[in-house]
N, C-alpha and C. Protein backbone atom coordinates (compact mmCIF):
# COMPACT_ATOMS: atom_id res chain seq x y z
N UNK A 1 0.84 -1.19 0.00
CA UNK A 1 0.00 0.00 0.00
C UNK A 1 0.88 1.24 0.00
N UNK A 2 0.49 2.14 -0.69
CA UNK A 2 1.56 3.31 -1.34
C UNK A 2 0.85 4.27 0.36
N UNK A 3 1.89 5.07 0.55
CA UNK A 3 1.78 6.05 2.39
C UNK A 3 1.78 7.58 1.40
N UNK A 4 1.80 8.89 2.35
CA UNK A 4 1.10 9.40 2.06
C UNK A 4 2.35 10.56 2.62
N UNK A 5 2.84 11.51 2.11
CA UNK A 5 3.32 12.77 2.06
C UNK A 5 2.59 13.63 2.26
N UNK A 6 2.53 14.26 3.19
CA UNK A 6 1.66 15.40 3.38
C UNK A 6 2.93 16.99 3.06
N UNK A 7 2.49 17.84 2.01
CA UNK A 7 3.18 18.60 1.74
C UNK A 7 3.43 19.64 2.44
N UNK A 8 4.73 20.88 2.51
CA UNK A 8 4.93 21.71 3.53
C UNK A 8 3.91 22.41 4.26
N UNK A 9 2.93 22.54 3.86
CA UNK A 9 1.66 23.66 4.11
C UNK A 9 1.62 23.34 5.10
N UNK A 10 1.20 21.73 5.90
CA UNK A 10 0.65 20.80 6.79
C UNK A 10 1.72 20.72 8.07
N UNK A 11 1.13 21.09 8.75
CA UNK A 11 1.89 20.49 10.39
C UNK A 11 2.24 19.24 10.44
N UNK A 12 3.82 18.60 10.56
CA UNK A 12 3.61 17.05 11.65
C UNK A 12 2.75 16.79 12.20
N UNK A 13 2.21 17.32 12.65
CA UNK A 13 0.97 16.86 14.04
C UNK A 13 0.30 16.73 13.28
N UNK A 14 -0.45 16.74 12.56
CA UNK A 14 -1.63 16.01 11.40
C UNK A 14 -1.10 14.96 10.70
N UNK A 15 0.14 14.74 10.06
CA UNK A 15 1.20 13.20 9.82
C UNK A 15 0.99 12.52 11.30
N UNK A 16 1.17 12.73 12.58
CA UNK A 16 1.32 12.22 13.76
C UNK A 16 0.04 11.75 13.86
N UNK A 17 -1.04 12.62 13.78
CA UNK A 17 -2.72 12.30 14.25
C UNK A 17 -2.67 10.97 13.38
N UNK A 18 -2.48 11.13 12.07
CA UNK A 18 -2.89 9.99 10.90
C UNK A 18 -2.48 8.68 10.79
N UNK A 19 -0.73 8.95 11.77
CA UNK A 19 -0.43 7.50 12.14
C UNK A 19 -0.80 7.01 13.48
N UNK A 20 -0.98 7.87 14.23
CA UNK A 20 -2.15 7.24 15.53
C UNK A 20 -3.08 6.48 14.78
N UNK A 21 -3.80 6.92 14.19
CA UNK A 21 -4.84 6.32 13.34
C UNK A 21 -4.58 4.86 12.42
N UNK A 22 -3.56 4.68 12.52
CA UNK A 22 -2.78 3.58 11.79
C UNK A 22 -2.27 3.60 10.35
N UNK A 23 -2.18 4.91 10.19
CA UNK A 23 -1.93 4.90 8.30
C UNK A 23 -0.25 5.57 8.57
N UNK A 24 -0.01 5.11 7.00
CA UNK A 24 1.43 5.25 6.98
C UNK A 24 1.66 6.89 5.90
N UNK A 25 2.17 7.66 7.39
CA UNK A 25 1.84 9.15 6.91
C UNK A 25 3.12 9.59 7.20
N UNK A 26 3.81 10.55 6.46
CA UNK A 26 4.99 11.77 7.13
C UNK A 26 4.50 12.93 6.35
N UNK A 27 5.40 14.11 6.62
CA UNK A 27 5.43 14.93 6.14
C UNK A 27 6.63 15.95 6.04
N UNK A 28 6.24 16.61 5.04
CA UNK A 28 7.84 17.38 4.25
C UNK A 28 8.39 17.79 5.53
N UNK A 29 7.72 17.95 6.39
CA UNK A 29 8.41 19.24 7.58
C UNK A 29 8.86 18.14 8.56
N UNK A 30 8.49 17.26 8.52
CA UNK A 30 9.04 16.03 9.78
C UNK A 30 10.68 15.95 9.70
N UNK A 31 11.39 16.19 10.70
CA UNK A 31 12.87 16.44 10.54
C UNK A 31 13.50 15.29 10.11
N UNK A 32 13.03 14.16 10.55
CA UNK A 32 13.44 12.87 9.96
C UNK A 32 13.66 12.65 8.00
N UNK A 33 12.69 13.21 7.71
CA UNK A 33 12.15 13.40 6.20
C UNK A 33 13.19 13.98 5.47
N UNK A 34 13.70 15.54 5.91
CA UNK A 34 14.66 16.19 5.43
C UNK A 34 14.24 16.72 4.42
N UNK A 35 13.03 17.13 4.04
CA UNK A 35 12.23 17.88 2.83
C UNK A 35 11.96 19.52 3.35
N UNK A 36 12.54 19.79 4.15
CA UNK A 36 12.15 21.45 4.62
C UNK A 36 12.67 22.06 3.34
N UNK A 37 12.00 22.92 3.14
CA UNK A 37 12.79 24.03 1.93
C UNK A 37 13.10 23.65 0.59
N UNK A 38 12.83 22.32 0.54
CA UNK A 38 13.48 22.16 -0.90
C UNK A 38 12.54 21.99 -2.26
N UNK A 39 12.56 21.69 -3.04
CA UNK A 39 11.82 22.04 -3.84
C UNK A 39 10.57 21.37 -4.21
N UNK A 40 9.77 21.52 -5.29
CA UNK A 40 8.47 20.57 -5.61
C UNK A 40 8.88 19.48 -6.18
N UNK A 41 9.94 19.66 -7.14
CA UNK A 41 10.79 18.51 -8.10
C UNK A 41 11.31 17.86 -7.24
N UNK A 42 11.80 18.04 -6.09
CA UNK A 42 12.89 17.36 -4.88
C UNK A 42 11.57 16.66 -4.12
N UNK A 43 10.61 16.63 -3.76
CA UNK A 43 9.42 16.57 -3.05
C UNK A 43 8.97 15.28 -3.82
N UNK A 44 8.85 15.54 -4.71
CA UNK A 44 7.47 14.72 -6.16
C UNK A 44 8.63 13.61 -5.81
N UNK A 45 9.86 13.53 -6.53
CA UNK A 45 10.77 12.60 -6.62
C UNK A 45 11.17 12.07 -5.57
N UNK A 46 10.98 12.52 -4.26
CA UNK A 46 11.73 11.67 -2.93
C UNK A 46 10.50 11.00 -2.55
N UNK A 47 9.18 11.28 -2.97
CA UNK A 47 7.94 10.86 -2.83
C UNK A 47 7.73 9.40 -3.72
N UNK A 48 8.44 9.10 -4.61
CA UNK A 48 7.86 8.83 -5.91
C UNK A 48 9.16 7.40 -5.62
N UNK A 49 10.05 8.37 -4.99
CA UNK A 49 11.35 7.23 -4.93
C UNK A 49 10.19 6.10 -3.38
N UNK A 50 9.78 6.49 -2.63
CA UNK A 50 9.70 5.89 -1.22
C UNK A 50 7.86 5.47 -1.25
N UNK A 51 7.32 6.09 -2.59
CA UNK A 51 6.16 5.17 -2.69
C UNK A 51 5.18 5.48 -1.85
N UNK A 52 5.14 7.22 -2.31
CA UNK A 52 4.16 8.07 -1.27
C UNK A 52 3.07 8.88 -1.80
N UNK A 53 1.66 9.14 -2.26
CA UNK A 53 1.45 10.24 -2.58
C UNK A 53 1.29 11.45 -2.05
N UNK A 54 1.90 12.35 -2.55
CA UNK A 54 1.79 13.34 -2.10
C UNK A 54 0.22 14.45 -1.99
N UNK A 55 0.13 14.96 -0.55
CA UNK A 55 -1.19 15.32 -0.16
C UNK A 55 -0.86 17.28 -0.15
N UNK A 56 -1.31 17.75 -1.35
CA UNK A 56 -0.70 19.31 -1.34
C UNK A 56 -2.49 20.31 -1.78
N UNK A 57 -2.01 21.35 -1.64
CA UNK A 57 -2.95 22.28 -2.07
C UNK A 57 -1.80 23.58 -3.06
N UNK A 58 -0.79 22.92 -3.26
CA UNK A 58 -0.01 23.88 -4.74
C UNK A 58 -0.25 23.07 -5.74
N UNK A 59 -1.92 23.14 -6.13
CA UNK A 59 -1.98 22.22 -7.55
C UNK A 59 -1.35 22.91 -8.39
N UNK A 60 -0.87 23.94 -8.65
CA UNK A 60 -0.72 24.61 -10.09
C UNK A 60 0.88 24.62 -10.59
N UNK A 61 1.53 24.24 -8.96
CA UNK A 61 3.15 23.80 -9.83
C UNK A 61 3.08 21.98 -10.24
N UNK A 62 2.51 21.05 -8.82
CA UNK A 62 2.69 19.96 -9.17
C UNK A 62 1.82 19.02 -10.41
N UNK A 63 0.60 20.16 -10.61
CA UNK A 63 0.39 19.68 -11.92
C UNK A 63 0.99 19.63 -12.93
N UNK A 64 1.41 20.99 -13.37
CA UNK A 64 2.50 21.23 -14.16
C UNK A 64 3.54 20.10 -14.37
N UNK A 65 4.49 19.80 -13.09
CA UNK A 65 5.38 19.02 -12.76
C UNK A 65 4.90 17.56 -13.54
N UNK A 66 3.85 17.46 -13.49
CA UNK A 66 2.98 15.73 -13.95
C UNK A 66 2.82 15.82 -14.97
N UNK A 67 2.45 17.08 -15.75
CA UNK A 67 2.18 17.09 -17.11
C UNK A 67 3.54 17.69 -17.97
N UNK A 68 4.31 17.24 -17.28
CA UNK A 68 5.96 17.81 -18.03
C UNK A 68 6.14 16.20 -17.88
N UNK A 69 5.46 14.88 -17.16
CA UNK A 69 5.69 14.09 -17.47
C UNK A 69 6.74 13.19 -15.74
N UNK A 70 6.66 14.02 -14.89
CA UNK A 70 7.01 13.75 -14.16
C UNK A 70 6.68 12.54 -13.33
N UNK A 71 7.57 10.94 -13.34
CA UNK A 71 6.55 10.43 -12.60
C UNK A 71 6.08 10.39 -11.13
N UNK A 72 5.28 9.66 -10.79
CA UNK A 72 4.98 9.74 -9.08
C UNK A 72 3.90 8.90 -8.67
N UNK A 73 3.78 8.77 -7.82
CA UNK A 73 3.42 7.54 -6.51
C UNK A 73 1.69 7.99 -6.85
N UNK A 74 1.04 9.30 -6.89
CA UNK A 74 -0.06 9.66 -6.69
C UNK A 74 0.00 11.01 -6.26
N UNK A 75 -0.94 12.21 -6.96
CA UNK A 75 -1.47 12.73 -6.30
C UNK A 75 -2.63 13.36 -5.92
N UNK A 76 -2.58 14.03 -4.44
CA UNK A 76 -3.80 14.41 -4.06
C UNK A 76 -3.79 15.65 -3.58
N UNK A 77 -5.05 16.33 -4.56
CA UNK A 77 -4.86 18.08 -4.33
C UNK A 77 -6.25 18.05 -3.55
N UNK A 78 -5.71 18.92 -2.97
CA UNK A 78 -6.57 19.53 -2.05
C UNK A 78 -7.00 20.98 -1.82
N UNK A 79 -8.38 21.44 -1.66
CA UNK A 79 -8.66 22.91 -1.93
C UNK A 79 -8.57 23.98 -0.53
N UNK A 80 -7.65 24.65 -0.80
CA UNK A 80 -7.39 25.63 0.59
C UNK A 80 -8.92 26.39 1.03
N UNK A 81 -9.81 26.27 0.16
CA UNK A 81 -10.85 27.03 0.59
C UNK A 81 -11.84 25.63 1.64
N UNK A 82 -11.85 24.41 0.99
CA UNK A 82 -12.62 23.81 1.43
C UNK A 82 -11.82 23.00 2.76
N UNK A 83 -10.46 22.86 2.87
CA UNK A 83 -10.06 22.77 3.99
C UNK A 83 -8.86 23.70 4.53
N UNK A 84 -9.31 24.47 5.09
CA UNK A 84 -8.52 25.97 5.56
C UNK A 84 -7.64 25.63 6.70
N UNK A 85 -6.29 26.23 6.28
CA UNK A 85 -5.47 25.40 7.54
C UNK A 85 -5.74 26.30 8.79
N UNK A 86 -6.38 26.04 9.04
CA UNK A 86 -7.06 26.60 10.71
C UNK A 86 -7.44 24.95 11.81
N UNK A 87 -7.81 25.14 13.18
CA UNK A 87 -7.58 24.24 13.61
C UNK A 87 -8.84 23.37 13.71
N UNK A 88 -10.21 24.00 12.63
CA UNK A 88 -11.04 22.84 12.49
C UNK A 88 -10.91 22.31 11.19
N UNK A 89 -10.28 23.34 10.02
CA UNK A 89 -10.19 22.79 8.92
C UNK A 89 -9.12 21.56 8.44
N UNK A 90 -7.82 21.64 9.37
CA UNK A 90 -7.11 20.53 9.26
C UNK A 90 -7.40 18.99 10.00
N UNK A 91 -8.51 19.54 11.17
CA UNK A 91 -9.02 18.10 11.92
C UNK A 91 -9.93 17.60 10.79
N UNK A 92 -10.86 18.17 9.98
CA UNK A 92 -11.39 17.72 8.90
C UNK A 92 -10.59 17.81 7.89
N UNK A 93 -9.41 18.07 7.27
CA UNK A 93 -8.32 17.48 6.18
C UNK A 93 -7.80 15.74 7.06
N UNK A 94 -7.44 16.05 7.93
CA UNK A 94 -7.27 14.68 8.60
C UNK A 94 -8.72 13.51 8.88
N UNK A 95 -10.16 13.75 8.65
CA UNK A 95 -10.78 13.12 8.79
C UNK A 95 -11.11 12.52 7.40
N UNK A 96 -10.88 13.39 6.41
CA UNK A 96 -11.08 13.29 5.20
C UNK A 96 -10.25 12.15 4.20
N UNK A 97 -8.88 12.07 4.92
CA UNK A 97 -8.10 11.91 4.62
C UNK A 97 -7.30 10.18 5.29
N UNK A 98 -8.22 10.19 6.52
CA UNK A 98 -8.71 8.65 7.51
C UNK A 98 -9.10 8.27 6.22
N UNK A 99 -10.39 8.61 6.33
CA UNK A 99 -11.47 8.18 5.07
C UNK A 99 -11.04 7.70 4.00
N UNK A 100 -10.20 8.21 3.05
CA UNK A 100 -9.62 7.66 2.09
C UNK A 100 -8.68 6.70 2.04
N UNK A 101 -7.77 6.54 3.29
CA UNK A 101 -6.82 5.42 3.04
C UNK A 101 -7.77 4.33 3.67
N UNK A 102 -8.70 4.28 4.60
CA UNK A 102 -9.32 3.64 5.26
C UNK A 102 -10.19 3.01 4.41
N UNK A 103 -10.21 3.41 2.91
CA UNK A 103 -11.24 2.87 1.73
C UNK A 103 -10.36 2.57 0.62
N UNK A 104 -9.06 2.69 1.06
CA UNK A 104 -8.22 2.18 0.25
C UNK A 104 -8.55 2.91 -1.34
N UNK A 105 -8.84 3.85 -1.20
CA UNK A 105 -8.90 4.56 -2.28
C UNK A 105 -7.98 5.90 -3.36
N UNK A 106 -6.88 5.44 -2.59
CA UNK A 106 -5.19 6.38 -3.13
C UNK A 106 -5.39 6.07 -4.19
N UNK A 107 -4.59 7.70 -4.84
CA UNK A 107 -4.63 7.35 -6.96
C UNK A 107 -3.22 6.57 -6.68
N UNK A 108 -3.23 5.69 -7.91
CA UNK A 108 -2.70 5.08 -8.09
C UNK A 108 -1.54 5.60 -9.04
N UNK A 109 -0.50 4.93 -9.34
CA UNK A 109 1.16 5.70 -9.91
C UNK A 109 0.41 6.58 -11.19
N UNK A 110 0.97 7.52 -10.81
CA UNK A 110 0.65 9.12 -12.34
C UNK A 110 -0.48 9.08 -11.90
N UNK A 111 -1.30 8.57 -11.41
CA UNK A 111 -2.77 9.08 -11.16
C UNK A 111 -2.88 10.70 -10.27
N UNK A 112 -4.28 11.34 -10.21
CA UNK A 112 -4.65 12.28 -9.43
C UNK A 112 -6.08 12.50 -8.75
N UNK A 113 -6.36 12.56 -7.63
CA UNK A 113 -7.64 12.97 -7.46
C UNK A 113 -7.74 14.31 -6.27
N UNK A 114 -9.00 14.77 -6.60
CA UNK A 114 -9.26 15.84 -5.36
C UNK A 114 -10.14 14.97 -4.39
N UNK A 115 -9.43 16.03 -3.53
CA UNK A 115 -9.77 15.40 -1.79
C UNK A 115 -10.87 15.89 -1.51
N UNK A 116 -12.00 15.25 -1.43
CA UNK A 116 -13.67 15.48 -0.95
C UNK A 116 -13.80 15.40 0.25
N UNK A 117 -14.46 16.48 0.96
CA UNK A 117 -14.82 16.58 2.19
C UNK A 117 -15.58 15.60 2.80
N UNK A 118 -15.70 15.61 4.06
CA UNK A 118 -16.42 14.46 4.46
C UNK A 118 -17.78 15.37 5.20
N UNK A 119 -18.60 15.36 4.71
CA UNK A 119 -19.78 16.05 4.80
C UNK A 119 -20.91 15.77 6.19
């Protein structure tokens, strides 16, 4: 089962909540990771090398990045309006986001989908 990159935007502590939860989560900012600062191309590819999709709301570079042909593990965009990083909008990016690995429903390699709220 491909785990899940959560991109810089996102706190550890929402990677942390998600593996409480039992899913196999990090994120760019987790010091272990070593993804602080570096780029989307450096991101997609350390993602892509370790069999992660990446969970971002900068659709408009990493699309780009996919349609230049870039490959990768999966990804999943997500809309800053519909989950606002504030501290109810990321408990619902993290419930949303249970939900999907919990249905086993990750895009699959070069694939993409948007992240639907859980209503």
């Amino acid at each position: 089962m491909t785990g899940l990159l959560l991109d810089e935007m996102y706190p550890p502590a929402l990677a942390k909540r998600l593996r409480d939860m039992g899913h196999d989560v990090l994120a760019v900012l987790d010091v272990e990771v070593g993804l602080a600062s570096r780029s989307d191309d450096d991101v997609l590819a350390w993602a892509a090398r370790n069999n992660r999709c990446v969970v971002t709301e900068n659709i408009s570079d990493f699309a780009r990045l996919a349609a230049q042909g870039a490959t990768h593990a999966g990804l999943i965009f997500v809309s800053a309006q519909r989950f606002p990083r504030t501290a109810r909008g990321l408990a619902r990016l993290g419930d949303a986001l249970d939900a999907l690995c919990a249905a086993k429903q990750l895009p699959g390699a070069d694939g993409v989908i948007w992240l639907a709220a859980e209503d």
